[in-house]
Protein backbone atom coordinates (compact mmCIF):
# COMPACT_ATOMS: atom_id res chain seq x y z
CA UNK A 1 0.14 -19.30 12.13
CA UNK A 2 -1.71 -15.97 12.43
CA UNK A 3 -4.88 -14.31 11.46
CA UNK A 4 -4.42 -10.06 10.95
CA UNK A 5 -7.63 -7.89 10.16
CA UNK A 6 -7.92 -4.91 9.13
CA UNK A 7 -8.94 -1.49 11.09
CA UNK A 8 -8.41 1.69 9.37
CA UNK A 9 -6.22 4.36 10.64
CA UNK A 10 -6.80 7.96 9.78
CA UNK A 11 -4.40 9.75 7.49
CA UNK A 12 -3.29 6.24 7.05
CA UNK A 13 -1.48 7.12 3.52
CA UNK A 14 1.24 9.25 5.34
CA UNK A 15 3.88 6.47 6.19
CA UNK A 16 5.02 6.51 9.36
CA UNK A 17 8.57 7.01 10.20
CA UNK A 18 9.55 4.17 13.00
CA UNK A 19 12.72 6.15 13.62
CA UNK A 20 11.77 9.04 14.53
CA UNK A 21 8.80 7.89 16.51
CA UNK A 22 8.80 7.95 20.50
CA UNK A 23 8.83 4.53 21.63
CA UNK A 24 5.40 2.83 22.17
CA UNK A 25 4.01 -0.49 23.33
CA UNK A 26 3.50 -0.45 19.05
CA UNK A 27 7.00 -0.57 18.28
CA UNK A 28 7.44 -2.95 20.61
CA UNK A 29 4.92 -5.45 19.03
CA UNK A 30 6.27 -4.82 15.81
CA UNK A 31 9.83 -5.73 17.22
CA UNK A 32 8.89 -9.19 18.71
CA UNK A 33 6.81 -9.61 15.52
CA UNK A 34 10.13 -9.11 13.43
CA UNK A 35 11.76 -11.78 16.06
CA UNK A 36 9.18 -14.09 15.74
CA UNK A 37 9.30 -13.85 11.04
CA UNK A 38 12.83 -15.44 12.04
CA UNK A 39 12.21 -17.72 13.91
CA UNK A 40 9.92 -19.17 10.78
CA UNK A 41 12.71 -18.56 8.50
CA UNK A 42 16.33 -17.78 9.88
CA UNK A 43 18.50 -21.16 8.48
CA UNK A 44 19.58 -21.64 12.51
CA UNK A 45 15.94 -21.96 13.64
CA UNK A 46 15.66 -25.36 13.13
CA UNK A 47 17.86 -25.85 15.70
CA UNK A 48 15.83 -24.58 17.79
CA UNK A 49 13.87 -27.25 18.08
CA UNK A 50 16.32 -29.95 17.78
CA UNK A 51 18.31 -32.13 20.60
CA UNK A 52 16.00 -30.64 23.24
CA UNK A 53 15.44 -33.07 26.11
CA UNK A 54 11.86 -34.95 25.92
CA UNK A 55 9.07 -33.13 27.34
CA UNK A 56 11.36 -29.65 27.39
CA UNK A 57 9.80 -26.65 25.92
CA UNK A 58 11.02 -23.16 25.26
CA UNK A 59 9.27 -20.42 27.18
CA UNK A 60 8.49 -16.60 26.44
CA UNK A 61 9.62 -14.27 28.55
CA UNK A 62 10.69 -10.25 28.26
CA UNK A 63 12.41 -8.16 30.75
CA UNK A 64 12.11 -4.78 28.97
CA UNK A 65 13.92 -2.66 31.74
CA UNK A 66 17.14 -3.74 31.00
CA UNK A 67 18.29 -2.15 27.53
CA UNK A 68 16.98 -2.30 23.80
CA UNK A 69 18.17 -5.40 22.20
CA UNK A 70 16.66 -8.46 20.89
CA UNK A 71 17.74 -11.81 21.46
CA UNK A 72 16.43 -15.42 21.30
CA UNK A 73 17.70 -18.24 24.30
CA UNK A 74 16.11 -21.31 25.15
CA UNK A 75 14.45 -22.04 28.33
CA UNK A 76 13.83 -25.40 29.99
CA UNK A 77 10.63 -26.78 31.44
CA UNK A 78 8.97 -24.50 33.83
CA UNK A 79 8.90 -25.04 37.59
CA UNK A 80 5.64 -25.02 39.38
CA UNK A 81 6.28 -21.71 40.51
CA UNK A 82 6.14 -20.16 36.91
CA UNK A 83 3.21 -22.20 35.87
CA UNK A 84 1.13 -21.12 38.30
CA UNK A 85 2.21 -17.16 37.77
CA UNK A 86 1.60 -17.78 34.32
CA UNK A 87 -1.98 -19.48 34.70
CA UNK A 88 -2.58 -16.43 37.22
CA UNK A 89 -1.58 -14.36 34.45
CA UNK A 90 -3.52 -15.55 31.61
CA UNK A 91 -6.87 -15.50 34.17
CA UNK A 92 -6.72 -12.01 34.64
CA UNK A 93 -6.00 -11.02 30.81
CA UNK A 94 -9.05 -12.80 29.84
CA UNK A 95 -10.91 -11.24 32.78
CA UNK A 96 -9.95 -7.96 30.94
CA UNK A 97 -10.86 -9.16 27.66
CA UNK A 98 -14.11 -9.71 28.91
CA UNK A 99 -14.57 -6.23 31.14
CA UNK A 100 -13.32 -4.57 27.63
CA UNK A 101 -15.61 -6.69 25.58
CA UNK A 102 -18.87 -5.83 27.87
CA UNK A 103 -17.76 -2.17 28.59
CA UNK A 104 -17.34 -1.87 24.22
CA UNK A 105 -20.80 -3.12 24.14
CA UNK A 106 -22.50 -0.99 26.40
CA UNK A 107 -20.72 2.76 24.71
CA UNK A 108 -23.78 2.94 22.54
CA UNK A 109 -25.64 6.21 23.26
CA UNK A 110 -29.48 6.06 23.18
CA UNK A 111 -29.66 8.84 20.18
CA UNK A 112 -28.07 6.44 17.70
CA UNK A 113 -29.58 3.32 18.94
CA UNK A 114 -32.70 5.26 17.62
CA UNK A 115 -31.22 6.53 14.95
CA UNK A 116 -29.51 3.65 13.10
CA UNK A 117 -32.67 1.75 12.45
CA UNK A 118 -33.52 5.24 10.18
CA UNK A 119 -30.13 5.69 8.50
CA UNK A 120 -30.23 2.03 7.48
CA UNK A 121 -33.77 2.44 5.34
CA UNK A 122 -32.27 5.61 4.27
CA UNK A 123 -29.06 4.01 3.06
CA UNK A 124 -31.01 1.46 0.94
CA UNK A 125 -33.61 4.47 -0.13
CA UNK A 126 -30.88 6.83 -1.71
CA UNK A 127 -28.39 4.43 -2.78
CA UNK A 128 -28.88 6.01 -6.51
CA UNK A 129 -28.66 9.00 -5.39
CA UNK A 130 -25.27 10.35 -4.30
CA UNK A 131 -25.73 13.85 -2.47
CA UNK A 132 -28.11 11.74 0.10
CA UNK A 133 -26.29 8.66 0.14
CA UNK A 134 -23.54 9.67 0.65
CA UNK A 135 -23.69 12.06 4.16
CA UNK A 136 -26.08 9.01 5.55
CA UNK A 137 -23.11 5.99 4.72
CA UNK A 138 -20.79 8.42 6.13
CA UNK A 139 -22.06 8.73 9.58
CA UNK A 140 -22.85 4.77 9.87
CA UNK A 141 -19.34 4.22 8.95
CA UNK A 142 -18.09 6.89 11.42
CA UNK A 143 -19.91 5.22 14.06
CA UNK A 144 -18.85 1.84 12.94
CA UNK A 145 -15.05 2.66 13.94
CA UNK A 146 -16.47 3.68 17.58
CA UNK A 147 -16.98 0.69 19.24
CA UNK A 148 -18.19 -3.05 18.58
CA UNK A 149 -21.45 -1.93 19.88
CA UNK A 150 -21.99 0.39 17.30
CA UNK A 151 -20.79 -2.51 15.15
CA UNK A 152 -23.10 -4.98 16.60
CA UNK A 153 -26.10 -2.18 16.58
CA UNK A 154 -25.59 -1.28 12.86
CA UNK A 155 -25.48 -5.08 11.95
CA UNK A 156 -28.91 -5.53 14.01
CA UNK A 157 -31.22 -3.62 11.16
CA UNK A 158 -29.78 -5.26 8.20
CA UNK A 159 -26.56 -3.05 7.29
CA UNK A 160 -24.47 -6.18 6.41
CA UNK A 161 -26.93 -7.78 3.99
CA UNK A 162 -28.10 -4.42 2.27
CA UNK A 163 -24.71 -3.50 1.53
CA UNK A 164 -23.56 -6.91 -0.12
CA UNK A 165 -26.00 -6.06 -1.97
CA UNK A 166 -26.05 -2.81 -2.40
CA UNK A 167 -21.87 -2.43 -3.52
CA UNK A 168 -22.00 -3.85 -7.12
CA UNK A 169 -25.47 -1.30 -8.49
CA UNK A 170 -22.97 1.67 -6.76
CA UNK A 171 -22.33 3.64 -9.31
CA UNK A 172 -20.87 6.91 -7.72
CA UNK A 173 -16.81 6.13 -6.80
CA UNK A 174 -16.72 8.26 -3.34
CA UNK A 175 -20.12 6.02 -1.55
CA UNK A 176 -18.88 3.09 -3.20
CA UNK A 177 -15.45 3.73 -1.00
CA UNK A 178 -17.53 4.56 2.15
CA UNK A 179 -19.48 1.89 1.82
CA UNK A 180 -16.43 -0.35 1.49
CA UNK A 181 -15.17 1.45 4.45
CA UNK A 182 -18.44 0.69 6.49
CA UNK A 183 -18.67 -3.03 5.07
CA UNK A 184 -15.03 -3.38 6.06
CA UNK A 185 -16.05 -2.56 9.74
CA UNK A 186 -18.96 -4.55 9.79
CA UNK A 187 -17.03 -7.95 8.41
CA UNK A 188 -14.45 -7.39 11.54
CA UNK A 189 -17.22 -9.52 13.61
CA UNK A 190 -18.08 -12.98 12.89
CA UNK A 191 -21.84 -12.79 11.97
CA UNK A 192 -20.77 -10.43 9.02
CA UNK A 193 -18.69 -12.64 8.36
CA UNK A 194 -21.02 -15.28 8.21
CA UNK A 195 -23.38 -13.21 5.75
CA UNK A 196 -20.70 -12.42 3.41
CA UNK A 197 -20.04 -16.29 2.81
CA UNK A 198 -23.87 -16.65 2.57
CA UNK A 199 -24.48 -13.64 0.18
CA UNK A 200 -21.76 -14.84 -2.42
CA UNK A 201 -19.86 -11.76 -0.81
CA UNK A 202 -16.42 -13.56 -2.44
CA UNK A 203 -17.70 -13.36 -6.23
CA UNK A 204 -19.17 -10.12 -5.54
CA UNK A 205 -16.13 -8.51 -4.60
CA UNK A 206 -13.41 -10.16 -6.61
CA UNK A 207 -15.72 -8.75 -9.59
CA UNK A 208 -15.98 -5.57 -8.12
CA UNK A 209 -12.19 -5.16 -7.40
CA UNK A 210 -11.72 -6.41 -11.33
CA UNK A 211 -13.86 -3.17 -12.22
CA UNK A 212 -11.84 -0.90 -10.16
CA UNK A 213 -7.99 -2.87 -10.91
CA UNK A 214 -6.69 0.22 -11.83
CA UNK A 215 -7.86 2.44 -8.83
CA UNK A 216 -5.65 1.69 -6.14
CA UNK A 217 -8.11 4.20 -3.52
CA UNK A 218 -10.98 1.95 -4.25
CA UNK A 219 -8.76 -1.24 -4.03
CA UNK A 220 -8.15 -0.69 -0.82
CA UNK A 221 -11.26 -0.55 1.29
CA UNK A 222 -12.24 -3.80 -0.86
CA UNK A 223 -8.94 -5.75 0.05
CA UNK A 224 -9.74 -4.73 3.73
CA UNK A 225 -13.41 -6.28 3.20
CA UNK A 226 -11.60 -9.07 2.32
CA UNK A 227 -8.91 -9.58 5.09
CA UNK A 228 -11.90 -9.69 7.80
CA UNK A 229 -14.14 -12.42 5.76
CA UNK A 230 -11.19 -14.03 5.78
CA UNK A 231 -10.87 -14.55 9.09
CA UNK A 232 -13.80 -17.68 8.36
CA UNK A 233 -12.94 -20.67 7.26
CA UNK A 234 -15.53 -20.97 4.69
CA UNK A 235 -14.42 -17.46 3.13
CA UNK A 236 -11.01 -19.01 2.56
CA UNK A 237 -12.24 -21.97 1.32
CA UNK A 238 -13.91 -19.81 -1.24
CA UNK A 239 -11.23 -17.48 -2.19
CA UNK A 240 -8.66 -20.93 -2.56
CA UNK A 241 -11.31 -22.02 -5.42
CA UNK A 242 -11.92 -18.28 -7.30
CA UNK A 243 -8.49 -16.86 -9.09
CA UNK A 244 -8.67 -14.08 -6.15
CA UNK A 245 -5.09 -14.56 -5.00
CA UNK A 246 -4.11 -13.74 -8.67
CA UNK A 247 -5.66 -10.83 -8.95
CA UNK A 248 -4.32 -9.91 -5.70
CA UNK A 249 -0.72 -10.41 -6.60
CA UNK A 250 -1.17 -8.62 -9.93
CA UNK A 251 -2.34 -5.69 -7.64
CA UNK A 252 1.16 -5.89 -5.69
CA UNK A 253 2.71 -5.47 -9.03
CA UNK A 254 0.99 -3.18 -10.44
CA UNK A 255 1.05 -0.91 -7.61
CA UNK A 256 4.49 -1.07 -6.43
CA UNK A 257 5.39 1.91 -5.16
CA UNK A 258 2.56 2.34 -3.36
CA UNK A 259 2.69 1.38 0.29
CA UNK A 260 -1.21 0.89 1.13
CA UNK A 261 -1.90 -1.69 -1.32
CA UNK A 262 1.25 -3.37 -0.60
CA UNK A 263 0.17 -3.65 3.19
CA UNK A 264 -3.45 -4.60 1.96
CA UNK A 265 -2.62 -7.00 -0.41
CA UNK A 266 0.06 -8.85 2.14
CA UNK A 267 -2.52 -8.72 4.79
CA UNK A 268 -5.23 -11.07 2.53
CA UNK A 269 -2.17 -13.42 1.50
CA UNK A 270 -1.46 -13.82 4.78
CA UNK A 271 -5.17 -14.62 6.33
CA UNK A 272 -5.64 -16.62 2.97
CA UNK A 273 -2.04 -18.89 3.58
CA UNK A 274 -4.14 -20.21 6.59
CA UNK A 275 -5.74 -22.25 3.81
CA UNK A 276 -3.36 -24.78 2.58
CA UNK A 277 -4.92 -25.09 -1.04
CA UNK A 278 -3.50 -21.13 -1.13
CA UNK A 279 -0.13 -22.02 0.76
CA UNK A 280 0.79 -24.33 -2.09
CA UNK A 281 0.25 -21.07 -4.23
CA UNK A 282 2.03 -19.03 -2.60
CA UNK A 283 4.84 -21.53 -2.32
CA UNK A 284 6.97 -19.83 -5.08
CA UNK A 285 9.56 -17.32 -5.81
CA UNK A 286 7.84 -14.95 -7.57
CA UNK A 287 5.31 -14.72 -4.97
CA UNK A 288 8.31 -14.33 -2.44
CA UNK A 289 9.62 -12.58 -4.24
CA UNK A 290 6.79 -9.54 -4.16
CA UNK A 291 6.29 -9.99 -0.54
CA UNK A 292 10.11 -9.52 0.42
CA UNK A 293 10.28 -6.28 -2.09
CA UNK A 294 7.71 -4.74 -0.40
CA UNK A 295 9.45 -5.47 2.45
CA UNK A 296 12.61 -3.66 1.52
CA UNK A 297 10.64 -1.19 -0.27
CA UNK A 298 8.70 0.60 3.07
CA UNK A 299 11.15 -0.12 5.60
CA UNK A 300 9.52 2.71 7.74
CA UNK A 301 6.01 2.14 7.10
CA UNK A 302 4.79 0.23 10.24
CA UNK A 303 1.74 -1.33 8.29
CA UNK A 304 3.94 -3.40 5.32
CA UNK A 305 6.18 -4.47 7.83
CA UNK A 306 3.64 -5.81 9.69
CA UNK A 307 1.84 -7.30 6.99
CA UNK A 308 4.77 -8.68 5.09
CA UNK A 309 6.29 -10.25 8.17
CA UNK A 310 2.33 -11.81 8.63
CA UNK A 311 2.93 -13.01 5.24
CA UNK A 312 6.73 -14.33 5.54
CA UNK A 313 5.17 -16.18 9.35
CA UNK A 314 2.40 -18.12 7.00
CA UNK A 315 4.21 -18.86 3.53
CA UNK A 316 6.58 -20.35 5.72
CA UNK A 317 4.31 -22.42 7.90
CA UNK A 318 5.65 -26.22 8.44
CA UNK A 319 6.89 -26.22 5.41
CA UNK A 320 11.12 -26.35 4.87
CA UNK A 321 10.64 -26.06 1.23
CA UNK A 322 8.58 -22.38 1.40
CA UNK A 323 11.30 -21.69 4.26
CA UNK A 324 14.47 -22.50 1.96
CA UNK A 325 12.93 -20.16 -0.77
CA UNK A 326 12.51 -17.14 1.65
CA UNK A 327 16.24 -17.61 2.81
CA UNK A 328 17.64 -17.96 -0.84
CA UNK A 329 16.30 -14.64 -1.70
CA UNK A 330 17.33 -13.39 1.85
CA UNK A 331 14.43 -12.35 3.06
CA UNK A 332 15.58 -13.17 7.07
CA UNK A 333 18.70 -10.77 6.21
CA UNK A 334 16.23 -8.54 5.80
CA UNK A 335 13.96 -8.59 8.43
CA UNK A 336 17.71 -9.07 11.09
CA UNK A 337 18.47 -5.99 9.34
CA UNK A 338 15.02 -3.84 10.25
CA UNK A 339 15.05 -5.18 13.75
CA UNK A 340 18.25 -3.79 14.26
CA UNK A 341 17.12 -0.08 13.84
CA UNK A 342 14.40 -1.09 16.89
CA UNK A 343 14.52 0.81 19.85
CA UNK A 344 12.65 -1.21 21.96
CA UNK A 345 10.52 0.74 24.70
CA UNK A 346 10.52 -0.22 28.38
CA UNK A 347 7.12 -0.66 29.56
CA UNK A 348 5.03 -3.79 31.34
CA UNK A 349 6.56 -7.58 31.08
CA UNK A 350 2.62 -8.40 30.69
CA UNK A 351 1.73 -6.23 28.30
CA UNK A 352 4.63 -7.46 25.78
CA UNK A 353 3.59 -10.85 26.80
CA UNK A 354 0.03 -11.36 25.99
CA UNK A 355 0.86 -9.13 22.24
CA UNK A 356 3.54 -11.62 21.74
CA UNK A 357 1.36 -14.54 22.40
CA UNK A 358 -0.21 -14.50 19.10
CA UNK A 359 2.76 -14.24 17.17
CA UNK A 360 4.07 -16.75 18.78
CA UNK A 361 1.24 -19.56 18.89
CA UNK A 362 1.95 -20.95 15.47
CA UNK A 363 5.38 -22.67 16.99
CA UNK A 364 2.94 -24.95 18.99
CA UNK A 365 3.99 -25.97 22.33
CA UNK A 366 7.46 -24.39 21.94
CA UNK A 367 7.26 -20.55 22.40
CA UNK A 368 10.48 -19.01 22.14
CA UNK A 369 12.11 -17.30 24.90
CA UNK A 370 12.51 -13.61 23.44
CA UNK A 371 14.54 -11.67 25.95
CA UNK A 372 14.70 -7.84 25.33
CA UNK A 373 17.88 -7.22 27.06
């Protein structure tokens, strides 16, 4: 199973045109992402995992260099030799984890660590009043996509609290989108998180997104809010119990042709189908059904892909049933058929590795072997 959250790209409404692109370490995370929605749902997968000697497991493992096709094989149990490359491996990317994690930290400049203590109180003093609001939730959002620090800096004088509060008395539409937009940010780190669940964040923005169901521009900050809080447990728990996931796929329909919200909206099914109260929902056609048009809809547009094939990965989770109804509507012909038009880049073994690792952890102890031949 995996958990997606949502960081904003600028200009993000132009969609992005994977064919034409110069290959990047992106389009090659996209491609094993593609490989790994079939091995959920292609009808020979089970296989996979069938007459396989006890003890045997399948093992990742790229070799870019040698061309631009994707494959799946088996692999047996790994010698001692590859155990111990792979343990030496996985020590040094979480050494870098934690050098990036301390060196994002520390990018904080001492002119806003003095400032952001100010443009909080000045946030919550001129929330009715747009012309000053607005410039003041502009630059803490702006500093918010910087760095975790800023993050983590912002959260320290209240920002998280004040704005859960603060989002259903907005009453001008362009702060109430930058404060979704700074909110958004803030919920990407656990103790926002945290505060959301403890604020009633999940009633307050289900209502709020009711108000707005017909501005998709709006919607979509407020869908993002939602993708990060529901990266906690608790948060699910709470949106399996409110009609949230209704609303949400009412939103898909209603806004068809629009690729944004369909990448939004797939991104909360998807963190939501971690809770299984919300897999049984999602466990029908019609449901599918939305997620497999958008699909086919923005076959270019590197966001839906990704967020459908999220979707497809955790519909489909241990679950034959949800797995027989994305192959009768042929969703895995569809997703064969995108990662054919893949031109996968050459570039580092390891770096395809530790992006494929999350995609591939919901198979449990058997990783498939993707080989990009």
């Amino acid at each position: 199973m995996v958990m997606v959250t949502a960081r904003r790209q600028r200009c993000r409404h132009v969609a992005t045109s994977l064919s034409s692109e110069k290959p990047s370490l992106a389009t090659a995370v996209l491609a094993v992402l593609l490989a790994a929605t079939l091995l959920q749902v292609l009808p020979e997968a089970p296989t996979l995992r069938q007459g396989m000697p006890p003890g045997s497991v399948l093992v990742l493992r790229v070799c870019a260099q040698h061309g631009q096709r994707l494959c799946l094989r088996g692999g047996g149990e790994p010698n001692a030799d590859e155990l111990e490359q792979e343990q030496e491996q996985e020590q040094e990317r979480g050494q870098m984890l934690e050098q990036s994690s301390e060196s994002e930290s520390n990018m904080v400049d001492e002119d806003f660590e003095k400032e952001a203590e100010q443009l909080i109180d000045r946030m919550e003093e001129h929330m009715h009043s747009p012309p000053d609001f607005l410039p003041i939730v502009e630059k803490l959002w702006n500093a918010s996509e910087l760095s975790k620090g800023h993050r983590i800096e912002i959260m320290r004088y209240g920002a998280t609290r004040k704005l859960c509060s603060m989002l259903p008395i907005i009453s001008d539409r362009q702060c109430l989108i930058v404060a979704c937009k700074l909110l958004e940010n803030l919920c990407l780190d656990d103790d926002s998180q945290i505060l959301f669940c403890q604020l009633s964040g999940m009633d307050k923005i289900l209502k709020l997104m009711r108000n707005y169901a017909e501005d998709y521009e709006v919607l979509v900050p407020m869908l993002s809010i939602l993708t990060n809080a529901l990266l906690l447990e608790k948060n699910r728990q709470n949106f399996a119990k409110s009609d949230g996931l209704d609303f949400v796929l009412e939103s898909m329909e209603r806004f068809k042709s629009i690729a944004i919200m369909q990448e939004k909206c797939c991104a909360v099914i998807s963190n939501s189908a971690r809770e299984m109260e919300v897999r049984k929902k999602l466990g029908n056609e019609k449901v599918i059904s939305l997620v497999h048009e958008a699909m086919k809809g923005f076959p270019e547009d590197r966001g839906v892909l990704q967020h459908t094939c999220h979707a497809f990965m955790n519909i489909a989770f241990e679950d034959d049933k949800r797995r027989d109804m994305i192959r009768a509507q042929e969703g895995h012909k569809t997703v064969k058929n995108i990662t054919k038009r893949f031109k996968v880049p050459s570039c580092s073994s390891r770096s395809l590795l530790s992006c494929h690792s999350t995609y591939a952890s919901h198979l449990g102890p058997r990783v498939v072997d993707i080989i990009l031949l």
